[in-house]
C-alpha atoms as a PDB file:
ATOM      1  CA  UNK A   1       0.000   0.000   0.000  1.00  0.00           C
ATOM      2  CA  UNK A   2       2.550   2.873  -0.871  1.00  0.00           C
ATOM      3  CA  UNK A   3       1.262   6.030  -1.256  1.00  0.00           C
ATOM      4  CA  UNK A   4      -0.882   6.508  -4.806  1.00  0.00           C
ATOM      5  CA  UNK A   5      -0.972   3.120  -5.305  1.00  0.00           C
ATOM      6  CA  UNK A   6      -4.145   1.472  -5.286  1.00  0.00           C
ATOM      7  CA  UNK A   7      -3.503  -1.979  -3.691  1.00  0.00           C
ATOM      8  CA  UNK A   8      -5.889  -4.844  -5.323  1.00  0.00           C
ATOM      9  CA  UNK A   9      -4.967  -7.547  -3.453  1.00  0.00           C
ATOM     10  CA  UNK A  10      -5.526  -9.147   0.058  1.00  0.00           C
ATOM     11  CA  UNK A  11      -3.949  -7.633   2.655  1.00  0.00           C
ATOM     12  CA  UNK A  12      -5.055  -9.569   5.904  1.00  0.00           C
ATOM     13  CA  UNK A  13      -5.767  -7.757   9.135  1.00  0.00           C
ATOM     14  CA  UNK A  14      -2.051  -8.939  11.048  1.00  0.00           C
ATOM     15  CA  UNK A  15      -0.543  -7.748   7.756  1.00  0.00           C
ATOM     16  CA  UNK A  16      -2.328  -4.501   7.719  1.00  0.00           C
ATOM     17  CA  UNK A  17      -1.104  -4.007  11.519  1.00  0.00           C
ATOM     18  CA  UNK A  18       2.206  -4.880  10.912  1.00  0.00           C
ATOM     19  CA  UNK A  19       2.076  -2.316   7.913  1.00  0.00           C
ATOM     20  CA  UNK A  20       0.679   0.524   9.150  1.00  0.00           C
ATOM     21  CA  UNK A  21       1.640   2.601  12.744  1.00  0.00           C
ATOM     22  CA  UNK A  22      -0.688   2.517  15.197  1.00  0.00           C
ATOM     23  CA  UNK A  23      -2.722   5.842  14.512  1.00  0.00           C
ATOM     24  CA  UNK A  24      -3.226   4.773  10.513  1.00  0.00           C
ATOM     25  CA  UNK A  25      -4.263   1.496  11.491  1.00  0.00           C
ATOM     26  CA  UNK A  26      -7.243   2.748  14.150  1.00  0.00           C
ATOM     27  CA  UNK A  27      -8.210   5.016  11.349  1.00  0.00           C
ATOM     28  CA  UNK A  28      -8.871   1.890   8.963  1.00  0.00           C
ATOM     29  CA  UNK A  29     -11.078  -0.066  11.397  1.00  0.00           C
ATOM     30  CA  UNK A  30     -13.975   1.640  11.101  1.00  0.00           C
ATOM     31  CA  UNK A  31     -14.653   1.771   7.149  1.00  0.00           C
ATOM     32  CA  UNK A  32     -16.247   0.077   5.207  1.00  0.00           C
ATOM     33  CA  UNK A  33     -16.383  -0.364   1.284  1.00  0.00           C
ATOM     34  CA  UNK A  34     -16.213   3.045  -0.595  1.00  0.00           C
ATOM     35  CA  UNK A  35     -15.171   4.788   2.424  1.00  0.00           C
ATOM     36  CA  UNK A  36     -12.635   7.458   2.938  1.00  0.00           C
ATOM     37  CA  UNK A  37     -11.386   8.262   6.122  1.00  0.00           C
ATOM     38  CA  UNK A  38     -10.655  11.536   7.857  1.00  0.00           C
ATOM     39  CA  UNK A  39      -7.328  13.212   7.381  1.00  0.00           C
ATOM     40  CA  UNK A  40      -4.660  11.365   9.543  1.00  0.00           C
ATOM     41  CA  UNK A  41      -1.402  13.612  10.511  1.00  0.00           C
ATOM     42  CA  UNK A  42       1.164  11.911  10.422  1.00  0.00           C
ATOM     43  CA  UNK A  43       5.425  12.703  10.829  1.00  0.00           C
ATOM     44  CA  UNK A  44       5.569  11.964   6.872  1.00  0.00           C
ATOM     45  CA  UNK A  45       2.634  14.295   5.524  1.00  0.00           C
ATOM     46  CA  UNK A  46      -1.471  13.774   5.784  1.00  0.00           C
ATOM     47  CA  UNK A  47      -2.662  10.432   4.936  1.00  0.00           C
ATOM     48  CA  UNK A  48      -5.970   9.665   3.393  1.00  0.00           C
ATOM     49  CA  UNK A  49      -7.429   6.048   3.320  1.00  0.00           C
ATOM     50  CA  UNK A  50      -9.482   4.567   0.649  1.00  0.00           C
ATOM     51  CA  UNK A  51     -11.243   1.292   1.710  1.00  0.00           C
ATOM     52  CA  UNK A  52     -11.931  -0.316  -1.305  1.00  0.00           C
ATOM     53  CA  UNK A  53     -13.012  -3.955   0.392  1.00  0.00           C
ATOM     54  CA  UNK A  54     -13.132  -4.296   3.831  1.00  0.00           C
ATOM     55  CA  UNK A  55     -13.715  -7.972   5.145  1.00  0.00           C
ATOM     56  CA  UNK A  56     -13.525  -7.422   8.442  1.00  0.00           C
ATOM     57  CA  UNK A  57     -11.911 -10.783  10.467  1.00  0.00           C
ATOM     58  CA  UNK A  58     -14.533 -13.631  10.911  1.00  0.00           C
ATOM     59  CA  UNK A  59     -13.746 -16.060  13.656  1.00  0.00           C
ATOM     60  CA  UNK A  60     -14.124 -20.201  12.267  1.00  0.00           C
ATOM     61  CA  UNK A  61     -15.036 -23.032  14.562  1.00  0.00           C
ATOM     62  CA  UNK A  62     -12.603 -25.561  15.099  1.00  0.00           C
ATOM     63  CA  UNK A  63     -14.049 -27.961  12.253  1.00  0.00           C
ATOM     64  CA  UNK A  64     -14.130 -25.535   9.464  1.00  0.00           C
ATOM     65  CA  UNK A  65     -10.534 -24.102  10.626  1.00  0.00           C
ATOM     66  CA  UNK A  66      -9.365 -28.154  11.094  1.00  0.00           C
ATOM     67  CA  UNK A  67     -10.498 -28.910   7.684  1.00  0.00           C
ATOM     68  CA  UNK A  68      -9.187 -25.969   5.872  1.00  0.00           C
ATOM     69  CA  UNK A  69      -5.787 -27.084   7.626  1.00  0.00           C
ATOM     70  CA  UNK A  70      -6.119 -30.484   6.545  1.00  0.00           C
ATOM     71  CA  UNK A  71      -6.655 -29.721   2.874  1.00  0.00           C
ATOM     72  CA  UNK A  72      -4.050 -27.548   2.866  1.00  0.00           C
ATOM     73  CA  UNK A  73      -1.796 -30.441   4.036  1.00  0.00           C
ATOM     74  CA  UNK A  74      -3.097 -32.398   1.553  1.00  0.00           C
ATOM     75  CA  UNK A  75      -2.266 -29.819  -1.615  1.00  0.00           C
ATOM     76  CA  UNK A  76       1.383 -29.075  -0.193  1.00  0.00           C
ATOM     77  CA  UNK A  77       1.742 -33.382   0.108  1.00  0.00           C
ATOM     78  CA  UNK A  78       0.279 -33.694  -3.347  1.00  0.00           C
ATOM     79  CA  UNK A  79       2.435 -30.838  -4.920  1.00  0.00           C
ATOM     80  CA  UNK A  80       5.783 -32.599  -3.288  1.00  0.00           C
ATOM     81  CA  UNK A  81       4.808 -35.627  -4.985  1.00  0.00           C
ATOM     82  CA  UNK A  82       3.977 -33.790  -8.291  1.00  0.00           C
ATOM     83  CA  UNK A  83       7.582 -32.122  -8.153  1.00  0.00           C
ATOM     84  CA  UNK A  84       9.683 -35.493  -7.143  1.00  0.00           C
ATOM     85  CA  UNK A  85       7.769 -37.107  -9.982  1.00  0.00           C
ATOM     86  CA  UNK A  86       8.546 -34.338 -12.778  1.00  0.00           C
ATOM     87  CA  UNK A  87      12.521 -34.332 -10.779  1.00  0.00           C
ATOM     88  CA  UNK A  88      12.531 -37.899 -11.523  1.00  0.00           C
ATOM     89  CA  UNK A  89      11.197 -37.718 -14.906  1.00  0.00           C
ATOM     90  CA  UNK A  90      13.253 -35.279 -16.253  1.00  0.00           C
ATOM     91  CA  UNK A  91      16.265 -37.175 -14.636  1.00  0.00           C
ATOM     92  CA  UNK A  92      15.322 -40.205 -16.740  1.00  0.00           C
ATOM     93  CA  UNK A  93      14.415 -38.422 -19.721  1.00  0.00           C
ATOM     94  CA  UNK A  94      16.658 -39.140 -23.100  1.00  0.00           C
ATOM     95  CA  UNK A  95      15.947 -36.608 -25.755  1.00  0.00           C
ATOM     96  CA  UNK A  96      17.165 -36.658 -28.990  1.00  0.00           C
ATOM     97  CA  UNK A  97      17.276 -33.699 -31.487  1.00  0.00           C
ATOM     98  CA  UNK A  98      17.229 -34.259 -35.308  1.00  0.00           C
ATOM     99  CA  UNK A  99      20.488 -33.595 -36.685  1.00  0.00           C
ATOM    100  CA  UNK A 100      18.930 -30.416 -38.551  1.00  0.00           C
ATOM    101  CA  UNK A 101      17.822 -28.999 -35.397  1.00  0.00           C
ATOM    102  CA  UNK A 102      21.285 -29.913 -33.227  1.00  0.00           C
ATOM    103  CA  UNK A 103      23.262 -26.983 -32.295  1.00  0.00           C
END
């Protein structure tokens, strides 16, 4: 989020506080989408903020957060095995160029 740079991406609240000092952060957690908050003073200049999105934090039980974990544990297993597969492939692989297209 540097300033005149619209940011289009998600920035998640623990990012956003790590990001921003503690007097531009308390000004972002009362908008909402569209909204533009009051001038914030600041050492560097006056700071406007323009929420674009805000999805404020929503709190999971432990079933929906256990299963997100689990099938996240399942795609970074899978993608290991993708990746020693392709290693191992390309490891055994014998290609041969025709002669008119050998360097």
């Amino acid at each position: 989020m540097d300033a005149g740079h619209a940011d289009t991406g998600d920035i998640f609240q623990f990012a956003l506080r790590a990001k921003f000092d503690d007097t531009l952060y308390q000004a972002t957690l009362p908008l909402h989408d569209g909204e533009v908050s009051d001038p914030v003073p600041e050492g560097d200049g006056v700071h406007l903020i323009v929420m674009i999105k805000h999805r404020f934090p929503v709190q999971q039980t432990f079933e929906e957060a256990s299963n997100q974990v689990w099938t996240d544990v399942k795609k970074e297993a899978q993608a290991k095995v993708r990746s020693a597969n392709l290693t191992y492939l390309r490891s055994r692989a014998d290609i041969i160029l025709a002669p008119e297209l050998a360097p």
